[in-house]
C-alpha atoms as a PDB file:
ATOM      1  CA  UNK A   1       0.000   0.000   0.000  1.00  0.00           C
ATOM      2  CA  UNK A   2       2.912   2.545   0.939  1.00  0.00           C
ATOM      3  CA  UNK A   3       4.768   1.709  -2.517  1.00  0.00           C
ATOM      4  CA  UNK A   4       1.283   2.417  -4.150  1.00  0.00           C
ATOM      5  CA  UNK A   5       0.975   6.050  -2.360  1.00  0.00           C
ATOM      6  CA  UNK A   6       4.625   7.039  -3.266  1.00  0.00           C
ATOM      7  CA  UNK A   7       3.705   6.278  -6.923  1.00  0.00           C
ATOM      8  CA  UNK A   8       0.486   8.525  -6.768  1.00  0.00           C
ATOM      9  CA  UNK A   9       2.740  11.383  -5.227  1.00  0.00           C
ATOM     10  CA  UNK A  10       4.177  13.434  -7.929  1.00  0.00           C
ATOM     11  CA  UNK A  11       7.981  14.209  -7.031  1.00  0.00           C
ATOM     12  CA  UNK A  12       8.454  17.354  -8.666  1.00  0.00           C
ATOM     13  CA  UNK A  13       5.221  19.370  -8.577  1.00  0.00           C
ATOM     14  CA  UNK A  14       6.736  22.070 -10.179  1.00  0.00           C
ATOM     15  CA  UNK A  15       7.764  20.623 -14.098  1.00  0.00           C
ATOM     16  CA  UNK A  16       3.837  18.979 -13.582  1.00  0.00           C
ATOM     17  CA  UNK A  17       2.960  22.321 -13.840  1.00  0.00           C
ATOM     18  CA  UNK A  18       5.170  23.656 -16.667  1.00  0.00           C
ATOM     19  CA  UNK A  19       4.139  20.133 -18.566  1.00  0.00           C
ATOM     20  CA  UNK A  20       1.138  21.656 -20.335  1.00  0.00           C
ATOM     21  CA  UNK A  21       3.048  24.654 -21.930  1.00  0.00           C
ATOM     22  CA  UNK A  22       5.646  21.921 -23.115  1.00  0.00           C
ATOM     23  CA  UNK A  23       2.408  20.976 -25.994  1.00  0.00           C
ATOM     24  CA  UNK A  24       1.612  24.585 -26.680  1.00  0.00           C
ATOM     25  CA  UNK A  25       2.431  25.887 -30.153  1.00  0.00           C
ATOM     26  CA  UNK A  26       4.813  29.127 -30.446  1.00  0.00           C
ATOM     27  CA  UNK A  27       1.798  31.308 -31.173  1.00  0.00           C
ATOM     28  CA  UNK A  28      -0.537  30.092 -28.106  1.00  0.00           C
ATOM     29  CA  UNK A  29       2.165  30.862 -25.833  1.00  0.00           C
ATOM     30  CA  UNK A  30       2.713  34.062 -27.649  1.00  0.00           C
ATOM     31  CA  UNK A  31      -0.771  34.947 -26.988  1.00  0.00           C
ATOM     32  CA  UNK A  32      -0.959  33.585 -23.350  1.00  0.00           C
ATOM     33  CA  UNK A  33       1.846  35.855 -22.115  1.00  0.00           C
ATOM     34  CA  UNK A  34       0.228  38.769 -24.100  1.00  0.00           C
ATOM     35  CA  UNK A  35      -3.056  38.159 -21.719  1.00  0.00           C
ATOM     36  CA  UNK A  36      -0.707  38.507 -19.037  1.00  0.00           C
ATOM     37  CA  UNK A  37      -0.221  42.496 -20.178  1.00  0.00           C
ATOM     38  CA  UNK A  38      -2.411  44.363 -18.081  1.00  0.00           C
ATOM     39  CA  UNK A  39      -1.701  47.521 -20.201  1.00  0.00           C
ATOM     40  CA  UNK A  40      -2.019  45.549 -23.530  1.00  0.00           C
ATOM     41  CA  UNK A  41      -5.597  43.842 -22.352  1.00  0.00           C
ATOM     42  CA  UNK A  42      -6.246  47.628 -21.451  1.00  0.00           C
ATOM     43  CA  UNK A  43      -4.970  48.877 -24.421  1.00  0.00           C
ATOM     44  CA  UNK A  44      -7.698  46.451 -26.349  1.00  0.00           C
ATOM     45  CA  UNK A  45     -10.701  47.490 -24.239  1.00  0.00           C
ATOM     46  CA  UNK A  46      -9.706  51.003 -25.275  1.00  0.00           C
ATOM     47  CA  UNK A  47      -9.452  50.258 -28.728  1.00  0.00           C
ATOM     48  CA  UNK A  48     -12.867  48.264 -28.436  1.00  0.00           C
ATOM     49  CA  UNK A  49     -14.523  51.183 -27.702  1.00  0.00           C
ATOM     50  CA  UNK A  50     -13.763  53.348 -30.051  1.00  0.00           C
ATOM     51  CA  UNK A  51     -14.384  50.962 -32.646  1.00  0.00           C
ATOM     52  CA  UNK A  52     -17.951  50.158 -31.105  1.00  0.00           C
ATOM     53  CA  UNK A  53     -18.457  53.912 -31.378  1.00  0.00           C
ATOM     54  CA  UNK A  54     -17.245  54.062 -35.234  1.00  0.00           C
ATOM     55  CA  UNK A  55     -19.579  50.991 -35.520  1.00  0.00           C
ATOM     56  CA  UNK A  56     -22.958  52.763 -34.272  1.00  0.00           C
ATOM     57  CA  UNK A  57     -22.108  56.365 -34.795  1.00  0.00           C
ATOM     58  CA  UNK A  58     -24.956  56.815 -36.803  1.00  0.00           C
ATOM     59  CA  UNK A  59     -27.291  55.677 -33.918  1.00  0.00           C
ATOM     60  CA  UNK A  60     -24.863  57.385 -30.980  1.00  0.00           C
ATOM     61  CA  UNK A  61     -25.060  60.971 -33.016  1.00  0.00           C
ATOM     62  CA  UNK A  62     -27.913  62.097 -34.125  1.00  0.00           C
ATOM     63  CA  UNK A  63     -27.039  65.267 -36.046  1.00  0.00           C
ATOM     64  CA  UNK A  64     -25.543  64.924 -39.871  1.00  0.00           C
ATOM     65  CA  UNK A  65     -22.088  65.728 -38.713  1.00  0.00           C
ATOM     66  CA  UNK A  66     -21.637  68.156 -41.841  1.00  0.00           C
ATOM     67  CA  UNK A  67     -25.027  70.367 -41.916  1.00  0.00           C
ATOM     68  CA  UNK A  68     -24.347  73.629 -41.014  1.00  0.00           C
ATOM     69  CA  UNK A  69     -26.252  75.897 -38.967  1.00  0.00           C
ATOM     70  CA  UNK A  70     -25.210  79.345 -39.597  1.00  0.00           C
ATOM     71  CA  UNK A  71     -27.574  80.259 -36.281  1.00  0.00           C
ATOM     72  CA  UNK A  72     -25.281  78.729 -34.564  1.00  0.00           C
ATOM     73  CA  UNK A  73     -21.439  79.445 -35.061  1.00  0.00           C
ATOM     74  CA  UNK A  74     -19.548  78.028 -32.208  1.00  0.00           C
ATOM     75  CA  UNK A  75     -21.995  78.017 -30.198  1.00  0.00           C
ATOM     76  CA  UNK A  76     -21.572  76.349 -26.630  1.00  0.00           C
ATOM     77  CA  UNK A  77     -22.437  73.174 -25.471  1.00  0.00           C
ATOM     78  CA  UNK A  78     -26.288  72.834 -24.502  1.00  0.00           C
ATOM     79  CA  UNK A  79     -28.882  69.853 -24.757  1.00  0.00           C
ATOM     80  CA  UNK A  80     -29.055  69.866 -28.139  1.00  0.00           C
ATOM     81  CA  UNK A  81     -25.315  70.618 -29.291  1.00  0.00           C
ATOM     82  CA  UNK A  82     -23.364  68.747 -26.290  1.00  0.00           C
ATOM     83  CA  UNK A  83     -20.448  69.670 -27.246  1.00  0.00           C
ATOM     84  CA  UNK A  84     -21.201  73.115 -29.173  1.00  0.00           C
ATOM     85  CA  UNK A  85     -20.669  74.120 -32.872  1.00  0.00           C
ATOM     86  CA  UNK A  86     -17.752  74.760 -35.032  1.00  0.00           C
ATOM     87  CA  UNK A  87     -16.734  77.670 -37.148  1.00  0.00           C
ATOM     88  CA  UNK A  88     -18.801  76.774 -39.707  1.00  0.00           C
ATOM     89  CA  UNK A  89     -22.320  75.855 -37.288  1.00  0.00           C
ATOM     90  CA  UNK A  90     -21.498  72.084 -37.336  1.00  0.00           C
ATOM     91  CA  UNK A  91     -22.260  70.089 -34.874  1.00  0.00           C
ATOM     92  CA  UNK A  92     -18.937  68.761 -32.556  1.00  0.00           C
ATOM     93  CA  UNK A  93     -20.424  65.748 -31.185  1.00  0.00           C
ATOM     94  CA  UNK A  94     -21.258  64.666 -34.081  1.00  0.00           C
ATOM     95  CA  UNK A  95     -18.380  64.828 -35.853  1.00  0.00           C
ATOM     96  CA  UNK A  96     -16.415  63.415 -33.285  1.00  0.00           C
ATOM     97  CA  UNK A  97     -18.319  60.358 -33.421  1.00  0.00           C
ATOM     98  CA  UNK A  98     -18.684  60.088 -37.024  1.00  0.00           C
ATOM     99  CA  UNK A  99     -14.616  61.426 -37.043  1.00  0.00           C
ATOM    100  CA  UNK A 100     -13.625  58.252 -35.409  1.00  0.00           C
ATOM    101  CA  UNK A 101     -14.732  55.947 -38.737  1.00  0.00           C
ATOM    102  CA  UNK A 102     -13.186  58.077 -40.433  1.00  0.00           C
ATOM    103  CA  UNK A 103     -10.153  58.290 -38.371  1.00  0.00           C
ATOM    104  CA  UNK A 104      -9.896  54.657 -37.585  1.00  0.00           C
ATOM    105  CA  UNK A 105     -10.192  53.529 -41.327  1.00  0.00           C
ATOM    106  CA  UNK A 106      -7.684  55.441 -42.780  1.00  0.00           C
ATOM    107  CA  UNK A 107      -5.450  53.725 -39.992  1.00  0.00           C
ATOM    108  CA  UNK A 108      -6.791  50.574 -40.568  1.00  0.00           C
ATOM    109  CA  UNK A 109      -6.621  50.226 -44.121  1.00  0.00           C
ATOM    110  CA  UNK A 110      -3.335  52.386 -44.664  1.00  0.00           C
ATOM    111  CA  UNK A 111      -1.669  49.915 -42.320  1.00  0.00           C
ATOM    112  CA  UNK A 112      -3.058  46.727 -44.278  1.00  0.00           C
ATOM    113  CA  UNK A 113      -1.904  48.180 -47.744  1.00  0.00           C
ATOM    114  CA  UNK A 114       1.503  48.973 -46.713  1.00  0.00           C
ATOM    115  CA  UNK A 115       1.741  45.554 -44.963  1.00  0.00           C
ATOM    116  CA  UNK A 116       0.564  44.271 -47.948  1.00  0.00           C
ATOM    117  CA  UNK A 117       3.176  46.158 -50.093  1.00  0.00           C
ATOM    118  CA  UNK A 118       6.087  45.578 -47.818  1.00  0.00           C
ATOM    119  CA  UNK A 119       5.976  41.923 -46.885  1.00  0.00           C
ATOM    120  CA  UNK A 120       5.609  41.078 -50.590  1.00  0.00           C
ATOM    121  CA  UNK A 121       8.642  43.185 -51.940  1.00  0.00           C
ATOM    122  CA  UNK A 122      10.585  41.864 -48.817  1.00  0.00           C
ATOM    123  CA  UNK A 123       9.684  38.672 -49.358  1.00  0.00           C
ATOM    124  CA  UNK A 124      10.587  38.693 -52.305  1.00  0.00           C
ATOM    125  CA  UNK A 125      13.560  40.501 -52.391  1.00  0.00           C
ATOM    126  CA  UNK A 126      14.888  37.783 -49.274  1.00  0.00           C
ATOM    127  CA  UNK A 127      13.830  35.324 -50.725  1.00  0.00           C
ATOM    128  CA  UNK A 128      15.387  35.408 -54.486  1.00  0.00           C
ATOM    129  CA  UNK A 129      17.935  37.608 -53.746  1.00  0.00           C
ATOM    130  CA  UNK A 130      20.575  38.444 -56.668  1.00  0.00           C
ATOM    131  CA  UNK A 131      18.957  40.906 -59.111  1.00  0.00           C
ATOM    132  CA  UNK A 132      15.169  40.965 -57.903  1.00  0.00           C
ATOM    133  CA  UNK A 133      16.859  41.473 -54.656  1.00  0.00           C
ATOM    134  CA  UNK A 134      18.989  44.467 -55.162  1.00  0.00           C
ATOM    135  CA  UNK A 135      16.426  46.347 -57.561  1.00  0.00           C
ATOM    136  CA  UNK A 136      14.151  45.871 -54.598  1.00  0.00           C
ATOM    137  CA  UNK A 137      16.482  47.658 -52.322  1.00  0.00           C
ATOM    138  CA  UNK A 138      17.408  50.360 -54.630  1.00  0.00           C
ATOM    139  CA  UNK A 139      14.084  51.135 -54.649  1.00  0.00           C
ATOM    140  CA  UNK A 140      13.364  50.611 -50.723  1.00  0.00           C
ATOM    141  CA  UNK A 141      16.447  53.209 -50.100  1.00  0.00           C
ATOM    142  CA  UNK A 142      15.563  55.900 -52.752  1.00  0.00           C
ATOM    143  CA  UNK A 143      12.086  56.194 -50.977  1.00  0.00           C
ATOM    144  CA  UNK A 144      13.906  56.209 -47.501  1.00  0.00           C
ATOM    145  CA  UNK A 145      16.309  58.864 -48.589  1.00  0.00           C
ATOM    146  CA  UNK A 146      13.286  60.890 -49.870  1.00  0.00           C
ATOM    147  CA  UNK A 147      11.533  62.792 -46.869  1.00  0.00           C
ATOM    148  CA  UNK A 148       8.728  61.180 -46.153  1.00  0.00           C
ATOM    149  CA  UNK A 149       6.673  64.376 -44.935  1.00  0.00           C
ATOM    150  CA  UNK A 150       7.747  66.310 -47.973  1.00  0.00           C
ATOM    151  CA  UNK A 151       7.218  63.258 -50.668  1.00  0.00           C
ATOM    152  CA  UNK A 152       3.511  62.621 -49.051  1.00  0.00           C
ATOM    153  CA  UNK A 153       3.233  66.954 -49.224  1.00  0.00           C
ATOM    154  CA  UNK A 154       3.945  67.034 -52.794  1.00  0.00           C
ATOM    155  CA  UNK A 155       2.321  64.568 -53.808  1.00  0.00           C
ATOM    156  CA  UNK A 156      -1.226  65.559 -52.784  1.00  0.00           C
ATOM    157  CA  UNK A 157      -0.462  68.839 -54.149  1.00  0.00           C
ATOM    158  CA  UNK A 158      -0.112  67.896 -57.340  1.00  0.00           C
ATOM    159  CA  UNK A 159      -3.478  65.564 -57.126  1.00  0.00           C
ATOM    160  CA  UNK A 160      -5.282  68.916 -55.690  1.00  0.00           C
ATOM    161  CA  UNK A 161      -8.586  66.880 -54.852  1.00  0.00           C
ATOM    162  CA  UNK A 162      -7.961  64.488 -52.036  1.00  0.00           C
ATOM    163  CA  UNK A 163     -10.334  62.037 -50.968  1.00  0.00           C
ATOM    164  CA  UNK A 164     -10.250  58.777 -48.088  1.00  0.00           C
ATOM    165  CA  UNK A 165      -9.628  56.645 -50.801  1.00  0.00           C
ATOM    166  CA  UNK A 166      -6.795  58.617 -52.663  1.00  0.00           C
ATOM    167  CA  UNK A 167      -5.438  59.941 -49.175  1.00  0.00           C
ATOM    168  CA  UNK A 168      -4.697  55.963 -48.204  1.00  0.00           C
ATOM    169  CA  UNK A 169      -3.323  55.085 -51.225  1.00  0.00           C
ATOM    170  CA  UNK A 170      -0.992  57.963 -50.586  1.00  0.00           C
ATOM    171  CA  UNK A 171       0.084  57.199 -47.396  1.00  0.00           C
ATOM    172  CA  UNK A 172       0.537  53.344 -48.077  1.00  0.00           C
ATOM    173  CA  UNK A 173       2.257  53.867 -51.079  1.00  0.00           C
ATOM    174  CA  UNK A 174       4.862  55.820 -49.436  1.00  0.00           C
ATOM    175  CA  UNK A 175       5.156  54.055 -45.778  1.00  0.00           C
ATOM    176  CA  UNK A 176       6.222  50.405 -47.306  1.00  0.00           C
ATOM    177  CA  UNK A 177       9.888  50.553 -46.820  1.00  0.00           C
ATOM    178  CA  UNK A 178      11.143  50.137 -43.084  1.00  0.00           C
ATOM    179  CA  UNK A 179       8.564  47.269 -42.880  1.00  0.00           C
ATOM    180  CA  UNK A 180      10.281  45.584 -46.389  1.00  0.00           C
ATOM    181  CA  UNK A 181      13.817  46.262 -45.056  1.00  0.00           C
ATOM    182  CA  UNK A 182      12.365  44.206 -41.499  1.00  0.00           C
ATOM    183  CA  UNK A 183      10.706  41.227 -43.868  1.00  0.00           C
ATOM    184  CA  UNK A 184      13.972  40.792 -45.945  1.00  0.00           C
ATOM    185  CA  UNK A 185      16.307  40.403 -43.031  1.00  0.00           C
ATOM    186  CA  UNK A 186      13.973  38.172 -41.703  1.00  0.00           C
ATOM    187  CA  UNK A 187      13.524  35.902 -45.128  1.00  0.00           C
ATOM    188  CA  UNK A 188      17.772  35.924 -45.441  1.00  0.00           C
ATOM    189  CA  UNK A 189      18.339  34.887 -41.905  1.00  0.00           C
ATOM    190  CA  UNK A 190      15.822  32.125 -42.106  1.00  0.00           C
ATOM    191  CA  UNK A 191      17.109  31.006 -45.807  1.00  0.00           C
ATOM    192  CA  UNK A 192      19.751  28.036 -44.626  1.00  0.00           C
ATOM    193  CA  UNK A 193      17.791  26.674 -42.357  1.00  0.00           C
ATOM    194  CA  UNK A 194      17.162  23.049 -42.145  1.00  0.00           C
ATOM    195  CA  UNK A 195      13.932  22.926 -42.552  1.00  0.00           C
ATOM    196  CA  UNK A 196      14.085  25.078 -45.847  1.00  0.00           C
ATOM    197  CA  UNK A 197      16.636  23.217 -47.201  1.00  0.00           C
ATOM    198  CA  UNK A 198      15.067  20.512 -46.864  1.00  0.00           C
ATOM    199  CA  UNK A 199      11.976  21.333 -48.395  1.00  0.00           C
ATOM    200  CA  UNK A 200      13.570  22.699 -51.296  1.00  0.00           C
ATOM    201  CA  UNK A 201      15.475  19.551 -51.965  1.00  0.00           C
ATOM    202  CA  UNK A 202      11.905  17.458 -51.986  1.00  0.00           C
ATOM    203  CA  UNK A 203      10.801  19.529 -54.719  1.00  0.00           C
ATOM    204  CA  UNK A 204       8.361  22.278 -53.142  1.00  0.00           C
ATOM    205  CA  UNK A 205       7.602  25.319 -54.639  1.00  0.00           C
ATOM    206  CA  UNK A 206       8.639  28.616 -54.177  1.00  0.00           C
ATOM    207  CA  UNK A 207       5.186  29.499 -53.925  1.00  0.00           C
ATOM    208  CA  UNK A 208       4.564  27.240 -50.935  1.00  0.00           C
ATOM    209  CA  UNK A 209       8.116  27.535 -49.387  1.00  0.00           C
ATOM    210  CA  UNK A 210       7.147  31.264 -48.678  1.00  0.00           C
ATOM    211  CA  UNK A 211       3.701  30.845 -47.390  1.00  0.00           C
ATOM    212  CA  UNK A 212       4.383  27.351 -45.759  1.00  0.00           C
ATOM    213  CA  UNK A 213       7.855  28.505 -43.727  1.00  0.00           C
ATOM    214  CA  UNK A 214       8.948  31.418 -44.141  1.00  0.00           C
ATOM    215  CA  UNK A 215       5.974  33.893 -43.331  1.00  0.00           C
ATOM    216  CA  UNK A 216       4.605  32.050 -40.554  1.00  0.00           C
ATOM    217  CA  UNK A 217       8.029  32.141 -38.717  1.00  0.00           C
ATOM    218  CA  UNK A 218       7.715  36.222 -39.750  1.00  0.00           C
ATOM    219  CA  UNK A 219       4.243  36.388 -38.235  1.00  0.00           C
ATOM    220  CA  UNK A 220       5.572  37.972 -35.104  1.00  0.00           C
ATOM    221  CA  UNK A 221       7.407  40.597 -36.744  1.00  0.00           C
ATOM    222  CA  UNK A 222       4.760  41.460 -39.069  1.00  0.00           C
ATOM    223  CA  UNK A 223       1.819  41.714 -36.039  1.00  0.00           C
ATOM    224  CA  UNK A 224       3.900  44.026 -33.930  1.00  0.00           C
ATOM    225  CA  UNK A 225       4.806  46.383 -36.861  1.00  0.00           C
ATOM    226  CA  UNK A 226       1.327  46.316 -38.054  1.00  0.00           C
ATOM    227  CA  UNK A 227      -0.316  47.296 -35.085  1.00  0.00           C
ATOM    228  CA  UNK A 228       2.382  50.181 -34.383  1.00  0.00           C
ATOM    229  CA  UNK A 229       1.866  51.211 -37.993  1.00  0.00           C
ATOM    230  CA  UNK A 230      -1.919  52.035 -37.510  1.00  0.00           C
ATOM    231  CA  UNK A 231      -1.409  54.315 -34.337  1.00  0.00           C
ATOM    232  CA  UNK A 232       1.194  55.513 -36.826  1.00  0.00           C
ATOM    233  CA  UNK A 233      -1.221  56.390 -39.546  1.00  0.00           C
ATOM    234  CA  UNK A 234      -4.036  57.873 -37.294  1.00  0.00           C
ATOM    235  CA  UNK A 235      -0.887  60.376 -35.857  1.00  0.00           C
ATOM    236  CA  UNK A 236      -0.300  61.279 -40.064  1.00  0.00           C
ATOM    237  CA  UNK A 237      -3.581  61.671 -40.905  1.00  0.00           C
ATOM    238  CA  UNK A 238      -4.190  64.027 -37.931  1.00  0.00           C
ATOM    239  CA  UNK A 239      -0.771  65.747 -39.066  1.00  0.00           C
ATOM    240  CA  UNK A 240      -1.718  66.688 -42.503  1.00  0.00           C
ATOM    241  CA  UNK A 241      -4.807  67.287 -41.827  1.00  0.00           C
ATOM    242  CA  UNK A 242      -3.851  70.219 -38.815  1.00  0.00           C
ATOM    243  CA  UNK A 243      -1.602  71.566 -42.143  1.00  0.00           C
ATOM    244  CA  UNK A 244      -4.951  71.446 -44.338  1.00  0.00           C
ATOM    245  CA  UNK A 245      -3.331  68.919 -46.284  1.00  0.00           C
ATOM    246  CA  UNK A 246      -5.342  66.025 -45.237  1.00  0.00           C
ATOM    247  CA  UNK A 247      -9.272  65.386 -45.944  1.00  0.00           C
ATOM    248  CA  UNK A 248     -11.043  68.001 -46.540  1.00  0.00           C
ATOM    249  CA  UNK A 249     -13.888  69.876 -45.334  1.00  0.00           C
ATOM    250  CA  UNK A 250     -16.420  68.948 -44.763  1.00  0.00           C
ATOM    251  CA  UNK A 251     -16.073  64.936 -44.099  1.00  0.00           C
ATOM    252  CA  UNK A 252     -14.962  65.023 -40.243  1.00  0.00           C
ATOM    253  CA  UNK A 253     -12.318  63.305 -38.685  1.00  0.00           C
ATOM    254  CA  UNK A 254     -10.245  64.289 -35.503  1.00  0.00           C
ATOM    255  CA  UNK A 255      -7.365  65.474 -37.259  1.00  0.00           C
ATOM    256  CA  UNK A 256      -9.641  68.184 -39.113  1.00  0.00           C
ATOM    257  CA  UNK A 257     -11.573  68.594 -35.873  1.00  0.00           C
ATOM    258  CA  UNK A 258      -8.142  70.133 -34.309  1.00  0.00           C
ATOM    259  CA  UNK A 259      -7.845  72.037 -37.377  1.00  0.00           C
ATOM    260  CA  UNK A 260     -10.506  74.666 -35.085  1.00  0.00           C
ATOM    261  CA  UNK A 261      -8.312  75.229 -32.440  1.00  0.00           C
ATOM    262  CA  UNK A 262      -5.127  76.981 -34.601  1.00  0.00           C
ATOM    263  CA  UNK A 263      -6.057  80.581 -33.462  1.00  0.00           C
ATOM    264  CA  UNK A 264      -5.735  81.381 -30.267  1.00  0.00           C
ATOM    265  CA  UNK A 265      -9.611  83.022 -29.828  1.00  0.00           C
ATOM    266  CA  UNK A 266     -10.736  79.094 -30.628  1.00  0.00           C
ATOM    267  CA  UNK A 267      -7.881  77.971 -27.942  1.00  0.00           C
ATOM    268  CA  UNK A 268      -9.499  79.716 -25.053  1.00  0.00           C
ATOM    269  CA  UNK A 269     -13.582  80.184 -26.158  1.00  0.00           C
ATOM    270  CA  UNK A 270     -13.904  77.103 -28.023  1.00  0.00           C
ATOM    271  CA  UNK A 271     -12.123  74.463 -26.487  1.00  0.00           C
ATOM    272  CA  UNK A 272     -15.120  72.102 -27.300  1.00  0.00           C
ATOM    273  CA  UNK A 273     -14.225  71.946 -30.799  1.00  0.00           C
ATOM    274  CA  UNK A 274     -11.238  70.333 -30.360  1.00  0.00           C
ATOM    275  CA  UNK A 275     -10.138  69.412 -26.982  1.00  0.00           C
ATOM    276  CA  UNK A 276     -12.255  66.101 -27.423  1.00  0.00           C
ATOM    277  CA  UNK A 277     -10.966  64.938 -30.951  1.00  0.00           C
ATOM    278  CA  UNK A 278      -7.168  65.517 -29.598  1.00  0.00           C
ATOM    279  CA  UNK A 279      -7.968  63.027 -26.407  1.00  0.00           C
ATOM    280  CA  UNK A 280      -9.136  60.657 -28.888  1.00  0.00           C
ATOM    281  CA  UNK A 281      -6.466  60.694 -30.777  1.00  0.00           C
ATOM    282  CA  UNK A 282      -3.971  60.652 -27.588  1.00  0.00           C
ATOM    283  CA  UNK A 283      -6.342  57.730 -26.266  1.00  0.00           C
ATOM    284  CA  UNK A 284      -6.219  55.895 -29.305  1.00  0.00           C
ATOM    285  CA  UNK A 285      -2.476  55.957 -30.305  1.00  0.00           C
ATOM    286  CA  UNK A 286      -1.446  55.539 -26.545  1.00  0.00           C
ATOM    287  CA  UNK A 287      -3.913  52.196 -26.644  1.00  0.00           C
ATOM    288  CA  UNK A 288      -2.584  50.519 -29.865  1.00  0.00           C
ATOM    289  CA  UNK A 289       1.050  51.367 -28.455  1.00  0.00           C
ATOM    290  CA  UNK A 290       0.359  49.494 -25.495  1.00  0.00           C
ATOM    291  CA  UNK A 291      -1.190  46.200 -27.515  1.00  0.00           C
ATOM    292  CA  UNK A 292       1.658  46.836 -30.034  1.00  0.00           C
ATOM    293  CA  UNK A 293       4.604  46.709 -26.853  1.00  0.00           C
ATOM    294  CA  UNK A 294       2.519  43.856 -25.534  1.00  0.00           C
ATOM    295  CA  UNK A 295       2.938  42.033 -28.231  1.00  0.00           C
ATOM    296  CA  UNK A 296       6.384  42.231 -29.076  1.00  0.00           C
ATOM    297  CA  UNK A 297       6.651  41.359 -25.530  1.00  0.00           C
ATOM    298  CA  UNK A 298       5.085  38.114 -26.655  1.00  0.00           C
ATOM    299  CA  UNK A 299       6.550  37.051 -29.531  1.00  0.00           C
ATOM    300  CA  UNK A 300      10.167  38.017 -28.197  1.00  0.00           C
ATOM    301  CA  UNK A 301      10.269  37.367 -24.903  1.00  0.00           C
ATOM    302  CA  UNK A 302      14.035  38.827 -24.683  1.00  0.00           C
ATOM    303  CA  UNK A 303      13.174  41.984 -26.016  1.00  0.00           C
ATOM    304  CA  UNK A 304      11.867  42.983 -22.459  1.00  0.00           C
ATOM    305  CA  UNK A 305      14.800  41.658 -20.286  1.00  0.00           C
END
């Protein structure tokens, strides 16, 4: 009976407990210490929100967010304007609700096009090498050399009429090469590798090489960038648009929105008309920062030691 207990008694409590993560996959323990980020899991509720509130704005504000009253130039807050009126007699709340679609899909989809853009030219450029390879980076560091603020600048002055569409296009087109530079070194230092090696000598393609082995051991990488990139692209399309260079009038989003406050008679009367948009933005960017750091905390564990 005694020989029986001692074999029920596990002698090292401590590896039964570490046993499970031994059958966990890369990503799953990726994502279980992200869920240990308090700031990244508060970062997401954040985030959430304000895509809950791009979601319903139609049903959250109930005035057109580009009607304008002329009765009512800045006017201050009250029941029916609760946060007051622009220059113009348009209702804040409103556009600040309606602002964050706006907002949040030029970030969203400028990120996804240049993520698109960069891991297939640095995929490609890694992965071939030779000739495709260093036309790739000639490319890559003529656009880095260019300045990026005055490139974008010039380049929506020549087009004159700017619209979501055209202004993500834009940005995408000209934000692709740090993240190309990041997926090449990752294809080259991944190229000898056993595992590719020997799936090149069974005959694979190159088409499922790439997509089999090579991106999903990028994955990491290409999350953490990603997510930084959109906080990124909200911050430039607030930018340009505080310059007038963004979307116009009248479509709102919070970059415009802070566009009201560059005199200093709208700094201290009207603070309503853009004190809100600029915590959004701050909220926003400061919440996809903390998911993107969580992240990277994940996938490289050593980058926070």
């Amino acid at each position: 009976m005694e020989s029986n207990a001692h074999r029920n008694i596990d002698p090292n409590p401590e590896l039964s407990d570490q046993q499970p993560e031994k059958s966990l996959s890369p990503f799953q323990l990726a994502m279980r210490r992200f869920l240990r980020n308090k700031l990244a899991i508060v970062g997401i509720f954040i985030l959430i929100f304000f895509v809950l509130i791009a979601i319903f704005a139609d049903v959250i504000a109930t005035h057109s967010p580009t009607a304008s009253n002329m009765y009512k130039v800045e006017a201050k807050a009250d029941s029916e304007n609760w946060l007051g009126t622009d220059s113009s007699g348009r209702d804040n709340f409103s556009r600040l609700v309606h602002g964050s679609r706006i907002s949040l899909t030029i970030g969203f989809f400028a990120m996804l096009f240049t993520v698109v853009i960069g891991v297939t030219l640095g995929s490609l450029a890694g992965y071939y090498g030779g000739k495709v390879d260093g036309f790739i980076m000639r490319i890559t560091d003529l656009m880095l050399i260019l300045p990026f603020l005055l490139l974008v600048l010039t380049i929506i002055a020549i087009l004159e009429k700017i619209n979501i569409t055209i202004f993500i296009t834009i940005i995408a087109f000209t934000s692709w090469p740090t993240l190309t530079r990041l997926i090449r070194a990752t294809f080259l230092s991944l190229k000898e590798k056993e595992y590719i090696l020997g799936a090149r000598s069974i005959g694979a393609s190159d088409f499922r090489i790439i997509f089999k082995h090579f991106l999903p051991n990028a994955v990491g990488p290409i999350i953490v960038n990603a997510t930084l990139m959109m906080a990124t692209m909200i911050i430039i399309e607030s930018a340009l648009s505080f310059i007038g260079f963004g979307i116009p009038q009248p479509t709102p989003t919070w970059g415009n929105m802070i566009t009201e406050g560059n005199s200093l008679r709208m700094l201290q009367n009207n603070w309503e008309a853009w004190l809100p948009p600029g915590l959004a933005i701050l909220l926003t960017v400061l919440a996809i920062n903390f998911i993107g750091d969580g992240l990277r905390d994940a996938f490289d564990p050593k980058s926070n030691q």
